[in-house]
C-alpha atoms as a PDB file:
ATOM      1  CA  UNK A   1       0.000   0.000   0.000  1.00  0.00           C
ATOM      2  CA  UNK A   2       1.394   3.917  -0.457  1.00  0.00           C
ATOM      3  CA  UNK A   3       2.313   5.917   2.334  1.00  0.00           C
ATOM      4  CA  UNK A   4      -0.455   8.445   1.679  1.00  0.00           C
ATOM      5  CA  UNK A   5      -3.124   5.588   1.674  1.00  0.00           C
ATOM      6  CA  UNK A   6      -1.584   4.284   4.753  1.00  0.00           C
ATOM      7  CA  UNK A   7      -1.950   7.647   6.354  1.00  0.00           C
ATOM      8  CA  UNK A   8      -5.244   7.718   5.562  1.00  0.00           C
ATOM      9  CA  UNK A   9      -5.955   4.067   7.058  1.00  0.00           C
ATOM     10  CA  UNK A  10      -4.292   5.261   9.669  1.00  0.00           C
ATOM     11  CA  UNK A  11      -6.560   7.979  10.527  1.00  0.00           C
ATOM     12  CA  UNK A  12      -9.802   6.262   9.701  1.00  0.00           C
ATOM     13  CA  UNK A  13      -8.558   3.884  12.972  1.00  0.00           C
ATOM     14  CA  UNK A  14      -7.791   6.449  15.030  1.00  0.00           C
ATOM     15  CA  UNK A  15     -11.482   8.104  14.428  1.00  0.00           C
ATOM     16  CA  UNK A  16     -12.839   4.708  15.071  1.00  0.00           C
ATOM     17  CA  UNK A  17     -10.584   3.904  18.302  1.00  0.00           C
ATOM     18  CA  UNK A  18     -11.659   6.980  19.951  1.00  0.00           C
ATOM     19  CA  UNK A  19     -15.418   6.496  18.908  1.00  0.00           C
ATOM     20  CA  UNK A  20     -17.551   4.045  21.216  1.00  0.00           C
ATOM     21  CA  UNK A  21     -19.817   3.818  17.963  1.00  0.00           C
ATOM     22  CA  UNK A  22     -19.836   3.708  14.440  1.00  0.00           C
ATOM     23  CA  UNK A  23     -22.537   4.024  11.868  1.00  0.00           C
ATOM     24  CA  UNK A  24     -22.176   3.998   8.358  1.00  0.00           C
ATOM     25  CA  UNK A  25     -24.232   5.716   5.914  1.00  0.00           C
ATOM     26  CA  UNK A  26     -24.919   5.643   2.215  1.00  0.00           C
ATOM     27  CA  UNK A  27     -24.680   9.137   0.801  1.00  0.00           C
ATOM     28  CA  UNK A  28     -25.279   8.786  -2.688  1.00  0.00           C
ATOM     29  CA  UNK A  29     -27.040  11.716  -4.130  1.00  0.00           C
ATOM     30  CA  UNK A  30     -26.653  13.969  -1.533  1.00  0.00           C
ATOM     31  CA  UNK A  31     -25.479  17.812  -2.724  1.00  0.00           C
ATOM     32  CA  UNK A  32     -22.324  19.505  -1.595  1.00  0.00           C
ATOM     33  CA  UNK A  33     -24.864  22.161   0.556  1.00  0.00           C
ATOM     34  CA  UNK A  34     -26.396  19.128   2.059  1.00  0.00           C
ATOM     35  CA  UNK A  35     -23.951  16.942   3.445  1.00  0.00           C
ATOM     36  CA  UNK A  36     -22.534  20.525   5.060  1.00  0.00           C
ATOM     37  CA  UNK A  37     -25.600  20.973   6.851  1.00  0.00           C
ATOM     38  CA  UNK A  38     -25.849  17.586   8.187  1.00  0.00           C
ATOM     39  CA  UNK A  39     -21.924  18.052   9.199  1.00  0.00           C
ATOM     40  CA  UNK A  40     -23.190  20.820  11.102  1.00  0.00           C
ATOM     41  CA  UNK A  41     -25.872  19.103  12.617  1.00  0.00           C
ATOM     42  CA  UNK A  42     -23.836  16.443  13.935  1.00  0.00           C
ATOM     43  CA  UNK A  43     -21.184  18.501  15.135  1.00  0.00           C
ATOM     44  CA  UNK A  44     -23.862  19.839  17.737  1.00  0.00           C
ATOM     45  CA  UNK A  45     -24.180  17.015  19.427  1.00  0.00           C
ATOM     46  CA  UNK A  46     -20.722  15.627  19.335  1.00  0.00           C
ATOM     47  CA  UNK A  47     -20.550  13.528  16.151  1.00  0.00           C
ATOM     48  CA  UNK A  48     -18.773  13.936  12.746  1.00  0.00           C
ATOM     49  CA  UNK A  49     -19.418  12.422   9.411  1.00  0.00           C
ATOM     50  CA  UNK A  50     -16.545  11.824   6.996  1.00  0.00           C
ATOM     51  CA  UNK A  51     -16.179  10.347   3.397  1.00  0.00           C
ATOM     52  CA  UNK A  52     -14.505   7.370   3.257  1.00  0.00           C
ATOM     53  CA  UNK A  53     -12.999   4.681   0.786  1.00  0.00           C
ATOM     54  CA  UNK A  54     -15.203   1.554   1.837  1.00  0.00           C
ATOM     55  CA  UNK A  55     -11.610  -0.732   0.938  1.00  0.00           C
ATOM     56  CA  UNK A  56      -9.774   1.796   3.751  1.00  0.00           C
ATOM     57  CA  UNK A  57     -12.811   1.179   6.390  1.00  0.00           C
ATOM     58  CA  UNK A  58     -12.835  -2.224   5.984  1.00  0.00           C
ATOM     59  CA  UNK A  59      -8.814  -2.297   6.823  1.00  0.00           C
ATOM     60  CA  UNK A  60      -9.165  -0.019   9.425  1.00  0.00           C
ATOM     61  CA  UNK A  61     -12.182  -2.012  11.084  1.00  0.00           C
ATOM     62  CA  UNK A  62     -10.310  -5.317  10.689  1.00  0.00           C
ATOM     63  CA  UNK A  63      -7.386  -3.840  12.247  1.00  0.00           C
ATOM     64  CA  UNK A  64      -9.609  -2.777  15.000  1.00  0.00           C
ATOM     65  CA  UNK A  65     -11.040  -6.314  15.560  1.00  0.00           C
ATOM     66  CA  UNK A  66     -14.066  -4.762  15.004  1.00  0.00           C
ATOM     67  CA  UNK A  67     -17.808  -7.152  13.615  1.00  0.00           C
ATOM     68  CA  UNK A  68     -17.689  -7.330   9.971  1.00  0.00           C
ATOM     69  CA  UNK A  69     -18.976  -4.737   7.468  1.00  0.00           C
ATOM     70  CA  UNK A  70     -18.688  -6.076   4.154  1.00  0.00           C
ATOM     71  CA  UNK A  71     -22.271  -6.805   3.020  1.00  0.00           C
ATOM     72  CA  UNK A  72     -22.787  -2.365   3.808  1.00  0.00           C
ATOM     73  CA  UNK A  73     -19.760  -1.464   2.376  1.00  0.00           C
ATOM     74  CA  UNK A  74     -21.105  -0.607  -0.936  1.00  0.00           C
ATOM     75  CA  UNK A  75     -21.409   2.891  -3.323  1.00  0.00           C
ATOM     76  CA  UNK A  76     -20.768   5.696  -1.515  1.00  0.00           C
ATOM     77  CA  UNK A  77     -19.851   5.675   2.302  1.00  0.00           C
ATOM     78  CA  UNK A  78     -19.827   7.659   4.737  1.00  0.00           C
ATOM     79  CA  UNK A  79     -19.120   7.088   8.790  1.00  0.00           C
ATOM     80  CA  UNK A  80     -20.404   8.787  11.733  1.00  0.00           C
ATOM     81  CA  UNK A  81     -18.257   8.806  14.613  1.00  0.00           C
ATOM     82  CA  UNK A  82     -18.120  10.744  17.944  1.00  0.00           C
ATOM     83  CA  UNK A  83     -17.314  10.831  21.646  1.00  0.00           C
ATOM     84  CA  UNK A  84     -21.305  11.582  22.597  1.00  0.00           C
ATOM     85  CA  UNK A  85     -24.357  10.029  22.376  1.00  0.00           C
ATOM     86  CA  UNK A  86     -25.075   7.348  19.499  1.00  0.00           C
ATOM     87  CA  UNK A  87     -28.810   7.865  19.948  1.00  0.00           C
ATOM     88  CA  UNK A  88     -28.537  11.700  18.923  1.00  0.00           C
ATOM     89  CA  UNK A  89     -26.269  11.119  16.410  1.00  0.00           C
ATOM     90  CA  UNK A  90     -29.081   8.835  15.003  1.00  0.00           C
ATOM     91  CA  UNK A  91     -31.701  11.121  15.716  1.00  0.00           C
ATOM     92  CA  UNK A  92     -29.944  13.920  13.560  1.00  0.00           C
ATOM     93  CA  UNK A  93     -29.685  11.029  10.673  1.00  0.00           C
ATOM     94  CA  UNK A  94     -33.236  10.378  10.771  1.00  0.00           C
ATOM     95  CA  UNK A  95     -34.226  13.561  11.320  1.00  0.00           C
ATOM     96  CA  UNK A  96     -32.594  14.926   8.146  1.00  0.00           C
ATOM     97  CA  UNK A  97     -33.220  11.530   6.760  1.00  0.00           C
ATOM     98  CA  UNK A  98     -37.020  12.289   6.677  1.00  0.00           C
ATOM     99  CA  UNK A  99     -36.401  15.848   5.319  1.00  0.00           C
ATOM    100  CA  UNK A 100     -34.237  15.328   2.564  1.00  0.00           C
ATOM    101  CA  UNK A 101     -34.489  11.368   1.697  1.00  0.00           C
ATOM    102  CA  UNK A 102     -31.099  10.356   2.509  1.00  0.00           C
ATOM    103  CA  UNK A 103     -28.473   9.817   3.462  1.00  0.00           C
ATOM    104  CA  UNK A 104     -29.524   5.920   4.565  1.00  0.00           C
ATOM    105  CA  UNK A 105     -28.010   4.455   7.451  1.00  0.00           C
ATOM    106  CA  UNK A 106     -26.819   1.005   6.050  1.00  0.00           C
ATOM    107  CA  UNK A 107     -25.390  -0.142   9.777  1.00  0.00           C
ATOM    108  CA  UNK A 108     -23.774  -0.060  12.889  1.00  0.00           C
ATOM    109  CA  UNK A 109     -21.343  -0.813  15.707  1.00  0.00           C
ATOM    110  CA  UNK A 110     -21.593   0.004  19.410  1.00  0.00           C
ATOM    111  CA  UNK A 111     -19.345  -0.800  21.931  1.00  0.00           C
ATOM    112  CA  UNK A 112     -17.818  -3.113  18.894  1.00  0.00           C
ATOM    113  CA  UNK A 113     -21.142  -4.780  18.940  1.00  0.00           C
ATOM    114  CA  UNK A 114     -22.747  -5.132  15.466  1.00  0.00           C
ATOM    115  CA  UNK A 115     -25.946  -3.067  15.105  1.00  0.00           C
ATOM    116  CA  UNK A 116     -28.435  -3.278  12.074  1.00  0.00           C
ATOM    117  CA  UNK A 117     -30.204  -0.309  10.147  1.00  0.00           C
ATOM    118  CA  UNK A 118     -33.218  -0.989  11.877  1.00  0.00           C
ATOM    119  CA  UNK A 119     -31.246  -1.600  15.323  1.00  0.00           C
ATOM    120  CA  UNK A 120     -29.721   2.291  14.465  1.00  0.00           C
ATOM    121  CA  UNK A 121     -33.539   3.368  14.195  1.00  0.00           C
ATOM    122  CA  UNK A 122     -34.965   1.927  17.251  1.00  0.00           C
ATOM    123  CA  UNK A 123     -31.936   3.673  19.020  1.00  0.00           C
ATOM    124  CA  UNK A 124     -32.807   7.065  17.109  1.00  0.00           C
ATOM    125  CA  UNK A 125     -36.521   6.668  18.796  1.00  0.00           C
ATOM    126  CA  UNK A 126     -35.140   6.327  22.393  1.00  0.00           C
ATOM    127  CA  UNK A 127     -34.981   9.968  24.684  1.00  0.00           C
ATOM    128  CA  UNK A 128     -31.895  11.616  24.861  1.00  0.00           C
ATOM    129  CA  UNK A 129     -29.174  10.338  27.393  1.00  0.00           C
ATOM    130  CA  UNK A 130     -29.543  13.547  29.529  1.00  0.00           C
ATOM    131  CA  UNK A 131     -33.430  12.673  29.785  1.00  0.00           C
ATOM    132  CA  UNK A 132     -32.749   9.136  30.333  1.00  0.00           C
ATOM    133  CA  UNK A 133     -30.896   9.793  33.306  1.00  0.00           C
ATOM    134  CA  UNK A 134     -33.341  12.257  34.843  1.00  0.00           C
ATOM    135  CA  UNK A 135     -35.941   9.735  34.866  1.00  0.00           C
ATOM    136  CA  UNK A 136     -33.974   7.089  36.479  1.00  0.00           C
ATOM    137  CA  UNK A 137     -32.683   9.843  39.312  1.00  0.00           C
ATOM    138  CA  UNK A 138     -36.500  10.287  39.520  1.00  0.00           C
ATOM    139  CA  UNK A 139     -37.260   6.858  39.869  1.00  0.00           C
ATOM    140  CA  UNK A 140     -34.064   6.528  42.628  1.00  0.00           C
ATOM    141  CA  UNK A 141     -35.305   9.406  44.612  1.00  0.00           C
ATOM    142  CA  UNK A 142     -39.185   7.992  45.085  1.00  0.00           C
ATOM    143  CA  UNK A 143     -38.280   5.463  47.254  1.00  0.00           C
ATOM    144  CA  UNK A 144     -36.235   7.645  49.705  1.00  0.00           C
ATOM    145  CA  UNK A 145     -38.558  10.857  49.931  1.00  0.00           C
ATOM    146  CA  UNK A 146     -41.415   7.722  50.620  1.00  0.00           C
ATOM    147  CA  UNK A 147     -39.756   6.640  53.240  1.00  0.00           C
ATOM    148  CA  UNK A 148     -38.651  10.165  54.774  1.00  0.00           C
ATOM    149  CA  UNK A 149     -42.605  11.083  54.348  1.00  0.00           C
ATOM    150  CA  UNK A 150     -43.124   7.747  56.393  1.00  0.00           C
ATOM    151  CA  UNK A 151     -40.947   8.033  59.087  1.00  0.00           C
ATOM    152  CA  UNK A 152     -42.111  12.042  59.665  1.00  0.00           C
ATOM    153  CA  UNK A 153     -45.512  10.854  59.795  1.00  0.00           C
ATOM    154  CA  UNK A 154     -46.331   9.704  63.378  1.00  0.00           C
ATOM    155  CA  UNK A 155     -44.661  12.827  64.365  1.00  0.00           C
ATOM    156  CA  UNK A 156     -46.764  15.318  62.179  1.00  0.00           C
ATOM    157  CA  UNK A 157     -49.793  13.286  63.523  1.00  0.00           C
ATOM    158  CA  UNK A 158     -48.807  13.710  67.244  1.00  0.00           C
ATOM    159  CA  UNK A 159     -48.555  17.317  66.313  1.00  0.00           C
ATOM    160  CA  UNK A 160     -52.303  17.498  64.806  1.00  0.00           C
ATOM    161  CA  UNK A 161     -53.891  16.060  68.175  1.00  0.00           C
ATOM    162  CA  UNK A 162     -51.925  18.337  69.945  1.00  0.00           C
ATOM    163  CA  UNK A 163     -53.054  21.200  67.584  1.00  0.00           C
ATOM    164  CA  UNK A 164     -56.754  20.209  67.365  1.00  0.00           C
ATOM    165  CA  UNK A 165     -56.283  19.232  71.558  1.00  0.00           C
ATOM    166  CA  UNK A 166     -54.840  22.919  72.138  1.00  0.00           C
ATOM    167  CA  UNK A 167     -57.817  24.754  69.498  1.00  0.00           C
ATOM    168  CA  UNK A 168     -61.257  22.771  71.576  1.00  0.00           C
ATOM    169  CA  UNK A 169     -59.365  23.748  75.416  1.00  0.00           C
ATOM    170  CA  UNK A 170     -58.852  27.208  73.857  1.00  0.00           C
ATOM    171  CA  UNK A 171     -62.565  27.349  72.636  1.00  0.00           C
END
């Protein structure tokens, strides 16, 4: 292989070794204007998209160990990467997806787990992480403030009788 096409191997694997997902997208037909906006998009919530050769993916994946691509390693490619969130890197996919008809998310990896296009949609359906985790804090903190209501609760009742005891000597 030449030095410049082993540079560029080189830094497809380092995107994908610092990316705890993958997915790869079929861009075909997509406009110059297009593809910047959806770079733009994805750059808000941590992700990139980059053109790549699908023979210097498939190098850099199976130098990575990483699950097979070959069967969606056709036409045009194109891999999402990032250091976020893979579910709002899908949103943003399907959300411009639906507005403009493509690009079409052919797969997947997470956590160097194989993921189909359908597998990538599901994922774009779930809430955001941040929301995620605010429901399970939520669903952590109902238990406790239960039990502090519980345990205050023989007290605030000894205070009523003594309220309602001190209000009919009073009257």
């Amino acid at each position: 292989m030449r030095p410049e096409k082993t540079l560029i191997v080189a830094d497809v694997r380092e995107k994908l070794k610092s990316s705890p997902y993958l997915l790869v997208v079929d861009y075909t037909g997509m406009k110059v204007p297009h593809f910047e906006e959806l770079r733009t998009r994805l750059a808000g919530v941590g992700a990139r998209i980059s053109v790549v050769r699908n023979t210097f993916l498939k190098i850099a994946a199976k130098d990575l160990a990483m699950p097979e691509l070959d069967s969606s390693l056709t036409g045009q490619t194109a891999m999402v990467t990032g250091e976020a969130d893979i579910c709002a890197a899908a949103k943003i996919l399907k959300a411009f997806a639906a507005e403009f008809q493509k690009p079409v998310v052919r797969a997947g990896v997470l956590d160097n787990s194989p993921l189909a296009a359908a597998q990538v949609a599901e994922l774009a359906d779930l809430p955001s992480k941040e929301v995620l985790q605010a429901k399970l804090l939520g669903l952590l903190q109902t238990p406790a403030s239960q039990l502090v209501r519980l345990l205050n609760e023989p007290a605030a009742s000894l205070a009523r009788v003594l309220k309602a005891k001190g209000d009919a000597a009073a009257a």
